[in-house]
PDB file of N, CA and C in Angstrom:
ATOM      1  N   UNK A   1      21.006 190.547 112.667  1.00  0.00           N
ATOM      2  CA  UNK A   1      19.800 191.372 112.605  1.00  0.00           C
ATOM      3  C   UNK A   1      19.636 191.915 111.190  1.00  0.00           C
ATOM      4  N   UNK A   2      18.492 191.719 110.840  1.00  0.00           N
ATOM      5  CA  UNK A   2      17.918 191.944 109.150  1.00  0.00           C
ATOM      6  C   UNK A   2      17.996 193.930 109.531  1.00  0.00           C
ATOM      7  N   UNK A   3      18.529 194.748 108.382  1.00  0.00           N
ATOM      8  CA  UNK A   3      18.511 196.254 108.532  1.00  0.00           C
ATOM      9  C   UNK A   3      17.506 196.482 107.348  1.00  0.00           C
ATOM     10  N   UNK A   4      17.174 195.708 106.716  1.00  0.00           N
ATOM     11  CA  UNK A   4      16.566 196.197 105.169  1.00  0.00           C
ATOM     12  C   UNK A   4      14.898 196.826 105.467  1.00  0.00           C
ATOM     13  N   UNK A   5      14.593 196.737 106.829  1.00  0.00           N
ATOM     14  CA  UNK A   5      13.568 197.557 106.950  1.00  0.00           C
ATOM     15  C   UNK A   5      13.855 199.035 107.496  1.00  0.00           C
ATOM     16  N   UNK A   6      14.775 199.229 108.515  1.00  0.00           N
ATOM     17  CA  UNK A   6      15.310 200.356 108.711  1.00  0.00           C
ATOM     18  C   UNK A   6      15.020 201.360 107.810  1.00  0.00           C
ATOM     19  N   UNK A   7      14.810 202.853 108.504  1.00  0.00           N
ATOM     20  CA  UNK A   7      14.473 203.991 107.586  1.00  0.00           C
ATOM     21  C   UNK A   7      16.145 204.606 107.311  1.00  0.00           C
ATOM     22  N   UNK A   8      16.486 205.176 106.415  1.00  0.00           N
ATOM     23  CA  UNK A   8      18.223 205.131 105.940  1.00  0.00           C
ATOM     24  C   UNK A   8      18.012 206.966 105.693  1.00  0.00           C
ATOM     25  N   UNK A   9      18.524 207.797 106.114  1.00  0.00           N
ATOM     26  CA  UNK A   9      18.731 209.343 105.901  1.00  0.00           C
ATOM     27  C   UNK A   9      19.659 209.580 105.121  1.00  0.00           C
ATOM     28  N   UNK A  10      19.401 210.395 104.298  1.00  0.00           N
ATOM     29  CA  UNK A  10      20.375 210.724 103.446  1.00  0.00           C
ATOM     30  C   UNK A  10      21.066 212.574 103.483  1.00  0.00           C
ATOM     31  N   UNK A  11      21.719 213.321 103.682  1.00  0.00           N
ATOM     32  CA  UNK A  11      22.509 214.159 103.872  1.00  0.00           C
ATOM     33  C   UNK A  11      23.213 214.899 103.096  1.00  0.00           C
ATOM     34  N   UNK A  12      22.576 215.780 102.658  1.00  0.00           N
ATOM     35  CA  UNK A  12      23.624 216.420 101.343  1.00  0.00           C
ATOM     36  C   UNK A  12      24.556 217.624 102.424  1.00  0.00           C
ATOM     37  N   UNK A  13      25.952 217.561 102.642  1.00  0.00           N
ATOM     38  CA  UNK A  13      26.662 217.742 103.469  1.00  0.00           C
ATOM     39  C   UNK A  13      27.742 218.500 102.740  1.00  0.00           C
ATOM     40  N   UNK A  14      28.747 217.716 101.546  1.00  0.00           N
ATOM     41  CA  UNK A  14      29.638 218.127 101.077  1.00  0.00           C
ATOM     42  C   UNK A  14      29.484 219.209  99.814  1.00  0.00           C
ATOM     43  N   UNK A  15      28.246 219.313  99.207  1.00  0.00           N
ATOM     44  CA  UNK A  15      28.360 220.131  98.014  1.00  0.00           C
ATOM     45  C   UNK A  15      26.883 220.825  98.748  1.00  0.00           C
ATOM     46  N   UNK A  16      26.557 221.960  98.352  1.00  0.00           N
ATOM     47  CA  UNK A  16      25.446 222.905  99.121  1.00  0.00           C
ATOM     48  C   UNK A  16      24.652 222.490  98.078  1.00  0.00           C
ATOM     49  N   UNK A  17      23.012 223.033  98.559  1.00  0.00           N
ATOM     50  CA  UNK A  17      21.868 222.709  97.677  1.00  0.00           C
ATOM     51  C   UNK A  17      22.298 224.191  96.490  1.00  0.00           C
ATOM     52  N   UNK A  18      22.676 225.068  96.868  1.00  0.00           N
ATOM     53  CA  UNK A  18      23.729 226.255  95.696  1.00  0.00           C
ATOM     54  C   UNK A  18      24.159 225.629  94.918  1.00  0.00           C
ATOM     55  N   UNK A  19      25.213 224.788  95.326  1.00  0.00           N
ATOM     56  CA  UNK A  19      26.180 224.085  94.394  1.00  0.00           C
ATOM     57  C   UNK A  19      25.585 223.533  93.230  1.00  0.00           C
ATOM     58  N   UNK A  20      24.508 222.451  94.229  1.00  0.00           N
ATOM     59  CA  UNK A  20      24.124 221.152  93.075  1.00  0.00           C
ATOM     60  C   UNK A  20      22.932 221.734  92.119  1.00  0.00           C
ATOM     61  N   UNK A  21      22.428 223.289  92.251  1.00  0.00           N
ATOM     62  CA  UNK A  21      21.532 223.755  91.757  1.00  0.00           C
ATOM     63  C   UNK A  21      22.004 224.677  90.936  1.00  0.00           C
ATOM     64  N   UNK A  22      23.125 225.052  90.885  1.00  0.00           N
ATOM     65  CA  UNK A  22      24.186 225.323  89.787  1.00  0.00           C
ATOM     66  C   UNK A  22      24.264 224.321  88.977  1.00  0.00           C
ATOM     67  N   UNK A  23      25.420 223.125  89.617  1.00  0.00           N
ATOM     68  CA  UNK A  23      24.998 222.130  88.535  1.00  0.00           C
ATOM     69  C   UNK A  23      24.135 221.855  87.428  1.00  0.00           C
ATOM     70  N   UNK A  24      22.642 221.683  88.001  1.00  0.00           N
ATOM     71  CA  UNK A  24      22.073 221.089  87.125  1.00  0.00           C
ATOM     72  C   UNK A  24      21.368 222.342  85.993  1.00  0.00           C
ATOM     73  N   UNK A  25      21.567 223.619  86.777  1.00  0.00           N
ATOM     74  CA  UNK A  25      21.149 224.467  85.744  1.00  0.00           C
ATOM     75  C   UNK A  25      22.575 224.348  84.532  1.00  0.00           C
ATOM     76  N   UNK A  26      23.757 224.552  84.706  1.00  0.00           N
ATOM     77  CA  UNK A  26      24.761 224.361  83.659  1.00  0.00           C
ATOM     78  C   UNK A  26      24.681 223.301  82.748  1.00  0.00           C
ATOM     79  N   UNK A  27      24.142 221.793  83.550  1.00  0.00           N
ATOM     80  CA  UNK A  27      23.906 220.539  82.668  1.00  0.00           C
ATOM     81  C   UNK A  27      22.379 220.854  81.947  1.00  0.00           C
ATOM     82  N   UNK A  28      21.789 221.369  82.292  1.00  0.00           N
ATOM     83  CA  UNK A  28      20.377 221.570  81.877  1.00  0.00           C
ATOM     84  C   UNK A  28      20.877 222.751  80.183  1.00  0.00           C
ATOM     85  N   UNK A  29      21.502 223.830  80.691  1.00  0.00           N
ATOM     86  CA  UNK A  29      21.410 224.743  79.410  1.00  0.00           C
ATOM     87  C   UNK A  29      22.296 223.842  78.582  1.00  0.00           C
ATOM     88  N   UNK A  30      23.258 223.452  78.879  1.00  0.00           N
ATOM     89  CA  UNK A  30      24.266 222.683  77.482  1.00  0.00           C
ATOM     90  C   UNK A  30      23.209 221.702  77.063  1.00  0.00           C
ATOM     91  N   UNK A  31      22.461 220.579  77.795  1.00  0.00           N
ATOM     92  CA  UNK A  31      21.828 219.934  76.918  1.00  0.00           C
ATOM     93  C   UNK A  31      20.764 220.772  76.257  1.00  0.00           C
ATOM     94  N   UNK A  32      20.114 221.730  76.726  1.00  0.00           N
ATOM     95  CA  UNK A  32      19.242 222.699  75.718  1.00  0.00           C
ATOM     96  C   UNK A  32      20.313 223.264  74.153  1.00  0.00           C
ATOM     97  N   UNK A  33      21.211 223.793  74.793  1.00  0.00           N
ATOM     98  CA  UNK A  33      21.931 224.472  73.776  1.00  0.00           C
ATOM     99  C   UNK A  33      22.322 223.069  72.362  1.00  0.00           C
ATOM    100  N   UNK A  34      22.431 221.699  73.457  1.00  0.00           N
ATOM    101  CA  UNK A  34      22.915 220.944  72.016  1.00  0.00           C
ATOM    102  C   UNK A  34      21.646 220.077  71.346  1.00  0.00           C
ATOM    103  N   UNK A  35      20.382 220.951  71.998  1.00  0.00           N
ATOM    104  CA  UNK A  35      19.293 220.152  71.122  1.00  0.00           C
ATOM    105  C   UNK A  35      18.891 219.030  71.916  1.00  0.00           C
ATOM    106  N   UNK A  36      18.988 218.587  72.635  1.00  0.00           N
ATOM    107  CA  UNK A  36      18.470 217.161  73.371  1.00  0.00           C
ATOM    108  C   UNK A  36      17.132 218.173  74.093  1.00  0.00           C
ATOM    109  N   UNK A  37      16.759 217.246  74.773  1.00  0.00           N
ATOM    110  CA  UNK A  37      15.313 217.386  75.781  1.00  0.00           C
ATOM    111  C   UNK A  37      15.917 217.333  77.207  1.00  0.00           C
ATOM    112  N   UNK A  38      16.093 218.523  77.904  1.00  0.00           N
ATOM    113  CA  UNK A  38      17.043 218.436  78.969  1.00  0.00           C
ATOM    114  C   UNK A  38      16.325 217.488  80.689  1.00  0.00           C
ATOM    115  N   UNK A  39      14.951 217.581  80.337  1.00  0.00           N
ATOM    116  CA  UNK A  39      14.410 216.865  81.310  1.00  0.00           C
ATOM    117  C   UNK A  39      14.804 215.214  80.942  1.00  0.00           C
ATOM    118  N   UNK A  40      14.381 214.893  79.904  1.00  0.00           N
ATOM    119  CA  UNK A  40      14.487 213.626  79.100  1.00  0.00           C
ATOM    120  C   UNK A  40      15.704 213.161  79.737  1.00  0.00           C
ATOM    121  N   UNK A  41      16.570 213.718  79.502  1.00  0.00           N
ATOM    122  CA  UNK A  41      17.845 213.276  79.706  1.00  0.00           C
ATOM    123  C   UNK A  41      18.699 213.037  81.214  1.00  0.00           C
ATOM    124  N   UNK A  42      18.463 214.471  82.211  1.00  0.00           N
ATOM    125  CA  UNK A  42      18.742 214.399  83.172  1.00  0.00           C
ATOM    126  C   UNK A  42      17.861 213.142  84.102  1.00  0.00           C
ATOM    127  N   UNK A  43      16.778 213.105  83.463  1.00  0.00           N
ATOM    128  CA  UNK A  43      16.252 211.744  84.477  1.00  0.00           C
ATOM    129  C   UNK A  43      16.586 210.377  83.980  1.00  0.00           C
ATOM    130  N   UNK A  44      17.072 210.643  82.677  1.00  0.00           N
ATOM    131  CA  UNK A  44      17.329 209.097  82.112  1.00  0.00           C
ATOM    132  C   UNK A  44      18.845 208.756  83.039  1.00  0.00           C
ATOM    133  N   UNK A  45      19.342 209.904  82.917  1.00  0.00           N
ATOM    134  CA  UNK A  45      20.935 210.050  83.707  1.00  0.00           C
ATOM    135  C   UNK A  45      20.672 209.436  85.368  1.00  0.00           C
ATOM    136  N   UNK A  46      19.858 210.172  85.951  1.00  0.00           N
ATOM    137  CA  UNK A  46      19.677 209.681  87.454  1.00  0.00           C
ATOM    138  C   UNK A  46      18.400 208.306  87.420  1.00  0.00           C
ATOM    139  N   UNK A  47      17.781 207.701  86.845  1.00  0.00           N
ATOM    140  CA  UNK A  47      17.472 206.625  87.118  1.00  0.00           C
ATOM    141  C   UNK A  47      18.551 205.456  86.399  1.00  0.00           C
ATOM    142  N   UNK A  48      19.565 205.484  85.418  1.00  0.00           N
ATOM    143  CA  UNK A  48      20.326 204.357  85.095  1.00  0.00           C
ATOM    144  C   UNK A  48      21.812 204.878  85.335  1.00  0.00           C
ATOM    145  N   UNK A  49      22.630 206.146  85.872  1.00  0.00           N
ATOM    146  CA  UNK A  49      23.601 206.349  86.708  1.00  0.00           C
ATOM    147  C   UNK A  49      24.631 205.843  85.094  1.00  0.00           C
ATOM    148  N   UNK A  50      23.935 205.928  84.207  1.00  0.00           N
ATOM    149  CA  UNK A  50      25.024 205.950  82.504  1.00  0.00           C
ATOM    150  C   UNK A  50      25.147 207.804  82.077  1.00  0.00           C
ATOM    151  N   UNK A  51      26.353 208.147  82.595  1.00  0.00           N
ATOM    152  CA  UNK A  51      26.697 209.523  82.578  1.00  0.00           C
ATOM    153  C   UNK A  51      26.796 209.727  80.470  1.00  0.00           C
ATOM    154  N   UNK A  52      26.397 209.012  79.591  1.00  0.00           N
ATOM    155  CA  UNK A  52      26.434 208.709  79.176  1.00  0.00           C
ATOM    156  C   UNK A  52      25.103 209.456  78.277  1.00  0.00           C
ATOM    157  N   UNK A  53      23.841 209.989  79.121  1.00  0.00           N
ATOM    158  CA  UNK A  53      23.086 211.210  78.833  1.00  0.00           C
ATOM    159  C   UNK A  53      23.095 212.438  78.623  1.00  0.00           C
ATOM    160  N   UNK A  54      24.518 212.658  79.171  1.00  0.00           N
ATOM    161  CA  UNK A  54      25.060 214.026  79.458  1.00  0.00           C
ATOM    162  C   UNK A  54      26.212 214.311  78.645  1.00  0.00           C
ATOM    163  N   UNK A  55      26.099 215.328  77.385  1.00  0.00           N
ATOM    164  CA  UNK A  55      27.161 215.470  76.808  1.00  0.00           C
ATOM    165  C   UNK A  55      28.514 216.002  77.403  1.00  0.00           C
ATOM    166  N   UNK A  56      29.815 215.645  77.053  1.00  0.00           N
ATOM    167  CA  UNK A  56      30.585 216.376  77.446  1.00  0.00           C
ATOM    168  C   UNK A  56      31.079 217.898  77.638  1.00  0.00           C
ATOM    169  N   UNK A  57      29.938 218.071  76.232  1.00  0.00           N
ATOM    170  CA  UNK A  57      30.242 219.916  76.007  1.00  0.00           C
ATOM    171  C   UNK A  57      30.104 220.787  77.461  1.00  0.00           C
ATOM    172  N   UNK A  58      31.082 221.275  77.332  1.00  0.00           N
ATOM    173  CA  UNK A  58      30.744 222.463  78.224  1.00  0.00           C
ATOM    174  C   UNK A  58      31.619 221.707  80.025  1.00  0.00           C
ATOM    175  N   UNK A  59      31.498 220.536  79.809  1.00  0.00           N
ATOM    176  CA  UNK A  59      32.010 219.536  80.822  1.00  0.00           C
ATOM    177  C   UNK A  59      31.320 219.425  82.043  1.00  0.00           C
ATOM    178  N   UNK A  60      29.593 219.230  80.609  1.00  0.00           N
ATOM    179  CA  UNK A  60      28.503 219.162  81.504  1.00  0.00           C
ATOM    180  C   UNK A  60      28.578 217.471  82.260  1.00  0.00           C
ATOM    181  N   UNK A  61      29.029 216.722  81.476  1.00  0.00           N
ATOM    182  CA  UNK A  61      29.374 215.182  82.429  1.00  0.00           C
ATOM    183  C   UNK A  61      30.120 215.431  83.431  1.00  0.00           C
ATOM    184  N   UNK A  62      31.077 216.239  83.494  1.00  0.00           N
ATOM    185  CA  UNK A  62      32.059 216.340  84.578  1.00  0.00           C
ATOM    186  C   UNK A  62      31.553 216.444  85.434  1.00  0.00           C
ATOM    187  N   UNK A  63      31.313 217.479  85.037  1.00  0.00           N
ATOM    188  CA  UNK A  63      30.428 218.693  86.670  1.00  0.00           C
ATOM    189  C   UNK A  63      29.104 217.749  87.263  1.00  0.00           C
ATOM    190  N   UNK A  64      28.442 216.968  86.852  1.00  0.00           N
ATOM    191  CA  UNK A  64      27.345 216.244  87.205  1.00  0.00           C
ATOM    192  C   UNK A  64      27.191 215.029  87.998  1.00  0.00           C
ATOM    193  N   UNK A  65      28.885 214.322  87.527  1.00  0.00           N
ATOM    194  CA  UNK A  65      29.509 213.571  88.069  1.00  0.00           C
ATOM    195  C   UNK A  65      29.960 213.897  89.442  1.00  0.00           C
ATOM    196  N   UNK A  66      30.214 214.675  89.880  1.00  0.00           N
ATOM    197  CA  UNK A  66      30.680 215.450  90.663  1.00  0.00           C
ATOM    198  C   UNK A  66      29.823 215.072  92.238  1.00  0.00           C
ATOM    199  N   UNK A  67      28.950 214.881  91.475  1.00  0.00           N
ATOM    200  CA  UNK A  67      27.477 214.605  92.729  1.00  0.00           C
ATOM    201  C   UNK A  67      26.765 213.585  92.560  1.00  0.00           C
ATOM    202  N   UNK A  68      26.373 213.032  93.936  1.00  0.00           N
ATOM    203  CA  UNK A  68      25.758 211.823  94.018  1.00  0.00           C
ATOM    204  C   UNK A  68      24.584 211.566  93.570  1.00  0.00           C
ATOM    205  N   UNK A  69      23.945 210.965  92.991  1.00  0.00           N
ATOM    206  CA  UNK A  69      22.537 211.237  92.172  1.00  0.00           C
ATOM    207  C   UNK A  69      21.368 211.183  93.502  1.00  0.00           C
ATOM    208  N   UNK A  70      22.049 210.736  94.497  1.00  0.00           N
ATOM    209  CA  UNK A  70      20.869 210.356  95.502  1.00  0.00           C
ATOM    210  C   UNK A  70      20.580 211.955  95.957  1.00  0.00           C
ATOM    211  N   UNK A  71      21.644 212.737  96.129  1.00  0.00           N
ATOM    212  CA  UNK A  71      21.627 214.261  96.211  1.00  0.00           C
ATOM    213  C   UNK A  71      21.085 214.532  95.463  1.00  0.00           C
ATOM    214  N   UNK A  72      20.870 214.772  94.328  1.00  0.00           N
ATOM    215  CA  UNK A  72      20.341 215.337  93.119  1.00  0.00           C
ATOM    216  C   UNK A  72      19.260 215.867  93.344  1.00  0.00           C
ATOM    217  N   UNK A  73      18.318 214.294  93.410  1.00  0.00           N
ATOM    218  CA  UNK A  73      17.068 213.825  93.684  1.00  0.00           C
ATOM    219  C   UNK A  73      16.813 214.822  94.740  1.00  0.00           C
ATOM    220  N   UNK A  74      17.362 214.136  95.602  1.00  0.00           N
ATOM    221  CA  UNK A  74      16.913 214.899  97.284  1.00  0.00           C
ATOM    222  C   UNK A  74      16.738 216.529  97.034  1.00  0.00           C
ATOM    223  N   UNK A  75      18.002 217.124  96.347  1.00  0.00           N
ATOM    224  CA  UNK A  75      17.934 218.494  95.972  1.00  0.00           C
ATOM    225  C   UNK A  75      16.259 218.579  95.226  1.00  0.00           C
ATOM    226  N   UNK A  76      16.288 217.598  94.261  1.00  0.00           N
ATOM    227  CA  UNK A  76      15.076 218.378  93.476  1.00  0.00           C
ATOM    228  C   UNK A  76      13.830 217.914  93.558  1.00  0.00           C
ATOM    229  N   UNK A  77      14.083 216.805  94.929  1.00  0.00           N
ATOM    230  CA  UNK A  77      12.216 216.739  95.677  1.00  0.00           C
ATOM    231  C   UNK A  77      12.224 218.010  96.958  1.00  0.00           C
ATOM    232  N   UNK A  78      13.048 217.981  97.515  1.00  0.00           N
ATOM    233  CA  UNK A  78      13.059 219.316  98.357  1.00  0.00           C
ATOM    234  C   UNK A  78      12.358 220.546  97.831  1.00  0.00           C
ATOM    235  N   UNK A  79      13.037 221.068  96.843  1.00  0.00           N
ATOM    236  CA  UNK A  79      12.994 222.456  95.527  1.00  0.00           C
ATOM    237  C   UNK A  79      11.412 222.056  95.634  1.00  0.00           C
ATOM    238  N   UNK A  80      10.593 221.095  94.762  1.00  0.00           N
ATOM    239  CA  UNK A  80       9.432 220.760  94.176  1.00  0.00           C
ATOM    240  C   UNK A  80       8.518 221.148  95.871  1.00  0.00           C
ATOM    241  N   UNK A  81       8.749 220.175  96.630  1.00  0.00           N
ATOM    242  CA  UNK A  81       8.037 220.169  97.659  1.00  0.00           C
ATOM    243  C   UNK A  81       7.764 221.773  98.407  1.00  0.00           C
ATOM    244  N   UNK A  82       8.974 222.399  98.747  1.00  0.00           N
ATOM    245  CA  UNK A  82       8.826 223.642  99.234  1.00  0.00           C
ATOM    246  C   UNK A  82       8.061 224.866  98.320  1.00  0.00           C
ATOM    247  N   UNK A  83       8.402 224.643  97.269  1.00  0.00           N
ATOM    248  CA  UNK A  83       7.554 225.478  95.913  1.00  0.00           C
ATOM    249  C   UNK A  83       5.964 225.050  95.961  1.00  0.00           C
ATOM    250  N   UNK A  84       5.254 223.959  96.212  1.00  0.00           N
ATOM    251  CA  UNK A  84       4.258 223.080  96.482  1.00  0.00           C
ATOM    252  C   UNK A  84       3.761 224.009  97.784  1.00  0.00           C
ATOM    253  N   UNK A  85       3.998 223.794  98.722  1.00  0.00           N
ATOM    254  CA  UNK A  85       3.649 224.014 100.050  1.00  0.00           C
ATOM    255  C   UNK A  85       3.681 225.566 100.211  1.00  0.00           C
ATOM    256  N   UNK A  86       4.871 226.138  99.039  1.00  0.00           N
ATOM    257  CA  UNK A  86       5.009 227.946  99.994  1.00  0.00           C
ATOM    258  C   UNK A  86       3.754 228.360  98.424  1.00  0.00           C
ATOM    259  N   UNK A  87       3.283 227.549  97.917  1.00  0.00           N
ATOM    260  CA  UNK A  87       1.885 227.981  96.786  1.00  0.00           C
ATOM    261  C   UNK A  87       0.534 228.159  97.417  1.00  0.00           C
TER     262      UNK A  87
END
């Protein structure tokens, strides 16, 4: 049986939407603080999964790594959408 039409859920379970919204504010100020374009970067990071956008300073790669990019996302269409709707 072909699954590739199936609808697939995704679950942010192990790290809280807290957590990963920590995260990306910590990866967000170090890349501000070292001069990059922190949007620029964090999406170049989650559409090609090359941690490689994210400087080490601060052990903003670490911490970013940490989480699944599919979470990320999910975290920050959730955020967008509910901000959208409670406007």
């Amino acid at each position: 049986m072909n699954h590739i039409d199936e609808t697939r859920q995704f679950d942010v379970e192990e790290l809280t939407v807290e957590d990963i919204n920590q995260i990306l504010s910590k990866v967000y100020h170090t890349l501000n603080e070292r001069g990059y374009n922190p949007i620029n970067q964090i999406v170049g990071y989650l559409q090609s999964g090359d941690p490689a956008y994210i400087p080490r300073h601060n052990e903003a790669r670490n911490l970013i790594r940490h989480v699944d990019r599919d979470e990320i996302m999910e975290v920050l269409v959730r955020t967008y959408i509910e901000q959208v709707i409670n406007d």
